[in-house]
C-alpha atoms as a PDB file:
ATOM      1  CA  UNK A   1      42.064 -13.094   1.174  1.00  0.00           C
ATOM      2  CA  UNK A   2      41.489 -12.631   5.145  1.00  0.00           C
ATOM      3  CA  UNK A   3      41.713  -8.496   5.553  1.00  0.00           C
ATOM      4  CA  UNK A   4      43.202  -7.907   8.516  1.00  0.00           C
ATOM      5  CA  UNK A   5      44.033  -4.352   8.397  1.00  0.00           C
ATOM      6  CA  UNK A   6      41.383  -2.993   5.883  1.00  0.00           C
ATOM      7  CA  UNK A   7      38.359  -3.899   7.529  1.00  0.00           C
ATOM      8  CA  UNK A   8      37.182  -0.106   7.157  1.00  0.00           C
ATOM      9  CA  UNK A   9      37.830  -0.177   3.258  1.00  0.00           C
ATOM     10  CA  UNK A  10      36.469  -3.371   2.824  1.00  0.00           C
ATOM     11  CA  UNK A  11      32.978  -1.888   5.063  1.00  0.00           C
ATOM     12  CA  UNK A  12      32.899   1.105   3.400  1.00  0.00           C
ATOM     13  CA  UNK A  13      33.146   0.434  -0.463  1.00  0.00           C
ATOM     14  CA  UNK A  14      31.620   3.417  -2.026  1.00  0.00           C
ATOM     15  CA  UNK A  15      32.377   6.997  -1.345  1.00  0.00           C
ATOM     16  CA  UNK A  16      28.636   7.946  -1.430  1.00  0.00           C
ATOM     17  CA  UNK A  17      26.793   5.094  -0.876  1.00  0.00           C
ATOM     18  CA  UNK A  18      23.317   7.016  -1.006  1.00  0.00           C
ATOM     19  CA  UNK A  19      24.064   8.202  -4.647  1.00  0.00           C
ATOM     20  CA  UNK A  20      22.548   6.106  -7.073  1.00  0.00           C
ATOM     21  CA  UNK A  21      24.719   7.577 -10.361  1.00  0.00           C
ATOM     22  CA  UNK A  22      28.319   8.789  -8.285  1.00  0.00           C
ATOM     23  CA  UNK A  23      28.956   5.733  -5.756  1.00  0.00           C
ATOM     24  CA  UNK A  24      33.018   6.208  -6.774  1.00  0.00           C
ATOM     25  CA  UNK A  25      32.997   2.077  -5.351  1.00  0.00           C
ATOM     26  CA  UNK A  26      36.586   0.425  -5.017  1.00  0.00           C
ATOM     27  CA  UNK A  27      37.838  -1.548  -7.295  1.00  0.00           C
ATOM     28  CA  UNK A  28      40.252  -4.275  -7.193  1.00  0.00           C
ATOM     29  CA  UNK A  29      43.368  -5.870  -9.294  1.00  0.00           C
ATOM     30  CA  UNK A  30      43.440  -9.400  -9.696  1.00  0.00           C
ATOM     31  CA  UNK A  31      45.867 -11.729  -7.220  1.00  0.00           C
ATOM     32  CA  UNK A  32      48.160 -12.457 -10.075  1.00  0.00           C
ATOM     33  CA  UNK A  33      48.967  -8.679 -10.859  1.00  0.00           C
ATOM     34  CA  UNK A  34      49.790  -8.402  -7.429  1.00  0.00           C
ATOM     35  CA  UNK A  35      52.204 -11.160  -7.343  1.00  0.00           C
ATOM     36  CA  UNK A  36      53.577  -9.775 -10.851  1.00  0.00           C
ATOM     37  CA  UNK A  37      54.124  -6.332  -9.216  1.00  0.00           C
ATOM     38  CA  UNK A  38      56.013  -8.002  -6.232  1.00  0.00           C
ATOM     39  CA  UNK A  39      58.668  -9.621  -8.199  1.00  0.00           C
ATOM     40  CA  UNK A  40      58.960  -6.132  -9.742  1.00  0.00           C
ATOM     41  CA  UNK A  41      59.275  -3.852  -7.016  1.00  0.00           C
ATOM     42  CA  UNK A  42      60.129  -6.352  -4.107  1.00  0.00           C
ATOM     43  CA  UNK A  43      62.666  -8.822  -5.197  1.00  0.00           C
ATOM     44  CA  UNK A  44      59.933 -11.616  -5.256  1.00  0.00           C
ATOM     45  CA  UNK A  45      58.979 -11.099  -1.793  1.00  0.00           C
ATOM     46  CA  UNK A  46      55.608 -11.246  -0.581  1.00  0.00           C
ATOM     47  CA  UNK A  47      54.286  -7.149  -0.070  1.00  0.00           C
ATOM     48  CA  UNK A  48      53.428  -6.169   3.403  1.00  0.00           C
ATOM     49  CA  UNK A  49      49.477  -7.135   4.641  1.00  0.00           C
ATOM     50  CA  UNK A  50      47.991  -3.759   4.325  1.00  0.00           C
ATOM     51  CA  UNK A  51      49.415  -3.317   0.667  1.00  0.00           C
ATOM     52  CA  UNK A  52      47.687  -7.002  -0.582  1.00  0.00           C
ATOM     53  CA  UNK A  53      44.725  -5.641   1.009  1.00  0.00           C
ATOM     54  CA  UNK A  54      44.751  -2.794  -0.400  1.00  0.00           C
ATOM     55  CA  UNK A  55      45.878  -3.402  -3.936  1.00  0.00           C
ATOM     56  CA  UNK A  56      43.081  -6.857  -3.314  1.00  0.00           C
ATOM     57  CA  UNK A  57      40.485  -4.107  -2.061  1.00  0.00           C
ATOM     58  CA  UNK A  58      41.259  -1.340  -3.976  1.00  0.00           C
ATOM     59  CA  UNK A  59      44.058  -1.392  -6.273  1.00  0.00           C
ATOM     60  CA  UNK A  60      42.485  -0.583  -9.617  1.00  0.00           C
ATOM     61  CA  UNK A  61      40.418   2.528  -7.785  1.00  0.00           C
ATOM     62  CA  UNK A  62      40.556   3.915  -4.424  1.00  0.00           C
ATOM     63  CA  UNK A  63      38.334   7.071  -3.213  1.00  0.00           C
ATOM     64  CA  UNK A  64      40.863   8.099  -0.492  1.00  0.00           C
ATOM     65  CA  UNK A  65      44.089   7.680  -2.739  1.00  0.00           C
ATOM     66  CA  UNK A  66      44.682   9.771  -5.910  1.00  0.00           C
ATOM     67  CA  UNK A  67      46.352   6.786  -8.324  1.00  0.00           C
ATOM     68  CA  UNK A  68      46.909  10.256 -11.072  1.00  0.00           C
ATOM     69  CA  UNK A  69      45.834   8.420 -15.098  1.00  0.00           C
ATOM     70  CA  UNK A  70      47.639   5.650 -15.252  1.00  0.00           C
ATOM     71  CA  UNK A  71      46.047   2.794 -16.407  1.00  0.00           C
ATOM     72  CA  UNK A  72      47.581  -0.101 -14.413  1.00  0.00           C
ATOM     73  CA  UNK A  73      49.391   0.317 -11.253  1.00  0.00           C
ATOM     74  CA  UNK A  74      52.865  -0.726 -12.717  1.00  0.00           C
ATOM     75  CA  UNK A  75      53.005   2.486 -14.929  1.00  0.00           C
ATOM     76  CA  UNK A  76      52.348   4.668 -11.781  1.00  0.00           C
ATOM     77  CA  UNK A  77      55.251   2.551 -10.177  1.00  0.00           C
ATOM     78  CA  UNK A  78      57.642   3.228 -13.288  1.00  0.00           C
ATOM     79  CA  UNK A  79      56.514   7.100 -13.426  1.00  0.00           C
ATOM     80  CA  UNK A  80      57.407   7.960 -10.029  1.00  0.00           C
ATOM     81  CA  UNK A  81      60.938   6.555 -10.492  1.00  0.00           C
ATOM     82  CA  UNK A  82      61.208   8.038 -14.114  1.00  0.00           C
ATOM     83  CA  UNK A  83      60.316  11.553 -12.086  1.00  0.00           C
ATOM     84  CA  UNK A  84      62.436  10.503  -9.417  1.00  0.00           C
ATOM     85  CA  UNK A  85      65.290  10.063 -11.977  1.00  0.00           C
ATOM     86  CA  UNK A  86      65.057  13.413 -13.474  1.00  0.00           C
ATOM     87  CA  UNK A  87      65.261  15.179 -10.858  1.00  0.00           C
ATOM     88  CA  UNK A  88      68.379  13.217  -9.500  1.00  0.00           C
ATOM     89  CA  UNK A  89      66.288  11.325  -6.535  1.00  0.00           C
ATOM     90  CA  UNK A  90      67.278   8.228  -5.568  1.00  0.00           C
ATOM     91  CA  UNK A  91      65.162   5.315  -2.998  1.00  0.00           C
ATOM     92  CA  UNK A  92      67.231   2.558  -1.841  1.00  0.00           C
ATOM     93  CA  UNK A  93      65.352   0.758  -0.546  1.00  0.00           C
ATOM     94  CA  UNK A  94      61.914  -1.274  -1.683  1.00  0.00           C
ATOM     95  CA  UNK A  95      59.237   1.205  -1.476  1.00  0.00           C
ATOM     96  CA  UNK A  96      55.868   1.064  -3.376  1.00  0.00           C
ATOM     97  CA  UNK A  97      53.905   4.228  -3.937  1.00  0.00           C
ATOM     98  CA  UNK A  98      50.630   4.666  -3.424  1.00  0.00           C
ATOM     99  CA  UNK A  99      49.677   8.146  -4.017  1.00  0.00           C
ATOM    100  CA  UNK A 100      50.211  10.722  -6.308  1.00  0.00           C
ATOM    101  CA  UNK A 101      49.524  14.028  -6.774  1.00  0.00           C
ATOM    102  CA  UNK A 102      49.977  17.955  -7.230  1.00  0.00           C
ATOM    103  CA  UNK A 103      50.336  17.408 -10.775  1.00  0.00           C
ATOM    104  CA  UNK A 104      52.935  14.604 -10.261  1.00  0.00           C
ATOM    105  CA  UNK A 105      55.216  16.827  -7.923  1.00  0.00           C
ATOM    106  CA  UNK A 106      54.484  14.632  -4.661  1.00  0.00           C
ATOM    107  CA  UNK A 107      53.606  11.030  -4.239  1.00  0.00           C
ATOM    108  CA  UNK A 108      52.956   8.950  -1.081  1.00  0.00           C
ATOM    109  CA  UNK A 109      54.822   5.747  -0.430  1.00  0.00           C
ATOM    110  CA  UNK A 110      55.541   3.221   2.085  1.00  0.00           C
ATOM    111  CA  UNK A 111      58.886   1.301   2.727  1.00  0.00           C
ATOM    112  CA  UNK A 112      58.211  -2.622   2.040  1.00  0.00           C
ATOM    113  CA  UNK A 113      60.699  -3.459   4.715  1.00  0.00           C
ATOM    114  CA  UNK A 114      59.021  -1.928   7.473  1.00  0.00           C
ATOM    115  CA  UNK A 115      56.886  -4.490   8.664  1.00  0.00           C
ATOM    116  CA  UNK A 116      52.966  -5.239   8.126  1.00  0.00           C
ATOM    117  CA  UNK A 117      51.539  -2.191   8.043  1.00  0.00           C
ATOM    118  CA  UNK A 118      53.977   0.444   7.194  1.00  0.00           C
ATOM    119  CA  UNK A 119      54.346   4.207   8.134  1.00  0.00           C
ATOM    120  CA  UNK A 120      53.324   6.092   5.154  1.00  0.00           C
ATOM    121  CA  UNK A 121      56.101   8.814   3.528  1.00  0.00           C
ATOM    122  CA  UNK A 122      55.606  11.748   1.179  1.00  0.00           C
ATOM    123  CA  UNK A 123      58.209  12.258  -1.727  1.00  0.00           C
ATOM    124  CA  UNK A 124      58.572  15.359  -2.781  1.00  0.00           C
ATOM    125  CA  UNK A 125      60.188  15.879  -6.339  1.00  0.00           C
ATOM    126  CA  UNK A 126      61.683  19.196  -6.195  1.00  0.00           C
ATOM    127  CA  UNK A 127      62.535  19.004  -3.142  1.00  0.00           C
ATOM    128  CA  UNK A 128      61.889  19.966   0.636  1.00  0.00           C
ATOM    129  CA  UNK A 129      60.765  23.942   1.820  1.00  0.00           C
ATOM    130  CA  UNK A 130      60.754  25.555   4.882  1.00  0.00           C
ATOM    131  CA  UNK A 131      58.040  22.864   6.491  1.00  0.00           C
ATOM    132  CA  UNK A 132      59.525  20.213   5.140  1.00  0.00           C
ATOM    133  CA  UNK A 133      63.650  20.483   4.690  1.00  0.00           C
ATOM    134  CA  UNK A 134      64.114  17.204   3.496  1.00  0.00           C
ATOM    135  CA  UNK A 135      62.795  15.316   0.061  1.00  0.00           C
ATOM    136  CA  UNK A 136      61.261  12.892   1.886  1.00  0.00           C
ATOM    137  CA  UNK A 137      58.930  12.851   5.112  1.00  0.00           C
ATOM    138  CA  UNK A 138      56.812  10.790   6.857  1.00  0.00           C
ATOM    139  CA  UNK A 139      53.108  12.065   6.748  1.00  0.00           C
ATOM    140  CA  UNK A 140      52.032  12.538  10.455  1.00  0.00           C
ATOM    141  CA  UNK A 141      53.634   9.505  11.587  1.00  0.00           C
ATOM    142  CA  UNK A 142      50.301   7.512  10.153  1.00  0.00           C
ATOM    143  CA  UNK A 143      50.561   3.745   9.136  1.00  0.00           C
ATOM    144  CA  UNK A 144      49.215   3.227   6.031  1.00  0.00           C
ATOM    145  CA  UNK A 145      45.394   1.564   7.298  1.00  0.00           C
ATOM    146  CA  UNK A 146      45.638   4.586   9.677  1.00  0.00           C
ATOM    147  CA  UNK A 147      45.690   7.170   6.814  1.00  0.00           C
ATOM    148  CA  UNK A 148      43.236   5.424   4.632  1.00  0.00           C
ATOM    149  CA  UNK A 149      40.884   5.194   7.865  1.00  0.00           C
ATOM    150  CA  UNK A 150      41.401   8.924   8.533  1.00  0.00           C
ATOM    151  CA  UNK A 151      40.422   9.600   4.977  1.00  0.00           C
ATOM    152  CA  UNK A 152      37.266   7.288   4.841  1.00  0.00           C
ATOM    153  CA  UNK A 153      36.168   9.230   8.198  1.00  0.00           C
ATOM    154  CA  UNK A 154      36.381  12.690   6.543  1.00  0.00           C
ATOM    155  CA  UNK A 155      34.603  11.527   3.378  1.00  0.00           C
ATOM    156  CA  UNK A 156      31.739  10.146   5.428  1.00  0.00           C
ATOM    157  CA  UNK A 157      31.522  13.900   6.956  1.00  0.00           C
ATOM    158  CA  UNK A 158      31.506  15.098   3.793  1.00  0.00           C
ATOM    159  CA  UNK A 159      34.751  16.344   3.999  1.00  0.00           C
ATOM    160  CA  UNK A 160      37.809  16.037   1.079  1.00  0.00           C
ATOM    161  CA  UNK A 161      39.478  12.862   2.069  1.00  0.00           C
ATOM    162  CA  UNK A 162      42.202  14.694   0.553  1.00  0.00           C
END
């Protein structure tokens, strides 16, 4: 696959490449789980760019993104929207999320109808606060290659990415 949008990810595969024992290296899901999780979550239609790079890059283990225990990425899909459900929250649109985290109280996402490489949202289960009135927000108005290249930069100053 030709990464267009990932080109940091794909350069920087390990979160501490001088470490010998804790690398944390990316780890990809095969092409046909992605296809399988676009006829599950998008109708059949293809995901944007960044997200087949990412999931291609990176889907089984990321070092910037918190994917919580789940052991493939469609149970992380199906426990956001069982949370979602229980606390009454409803997406209409195709999203896919890519984060989660806080004990399963938040969870980034991006909107698959928003073009190549989507503005990343945060979802917040029990709802909004004084920063943040609303359920859902969009995290500093980042894309999502832009967050996971802000990330990358603060692990490489030995920063959380988080």
């Amino acid at each position: 696959m030709e990464i267009q949008y990932l080109g940091y990810l794909r350069d920087n595969p390990d979160a501490n490449p001088n470490e010998s024992e804790y690398k944390f290296t990316i780890e990809p899901i095969a092409l046909e789980e992605i296809a399988a999780l676009e006829q599950l979550y998008n109708n059949g239609n293809a995901f944007p760019k960044v997200l087949k790079e990412l999931l291609f890059l990176a889907g089984a283990f990321c070092y910037v993104l918190d994917y919580g225990t789940f052991d493939t990425k469609q149970e992380l899909q199906e426990d956001v929207r069982r949370i979602m459900s229980i606390q009454g929250r409803i997406i209409s649109r195709p999203f896919y999320a890519v984060d989660v985290y806080n004990q399963g109280d938040q969870f980034l996402f991006i909107y698959l109808d928003e073009g190549e490489d989507p503005l990343v949202y945060e979802g917040l289960y029990s709802g909004g606060g004084v920063n943040f009135p609303d359920w859902i927000h969009s995290v500093s108005v980042k894309s999502l290659s832009e967050l996971i290249n802000h990330r990358i930069d603060r692990q490489k100053e030995g920063r959380n990415p988080f």
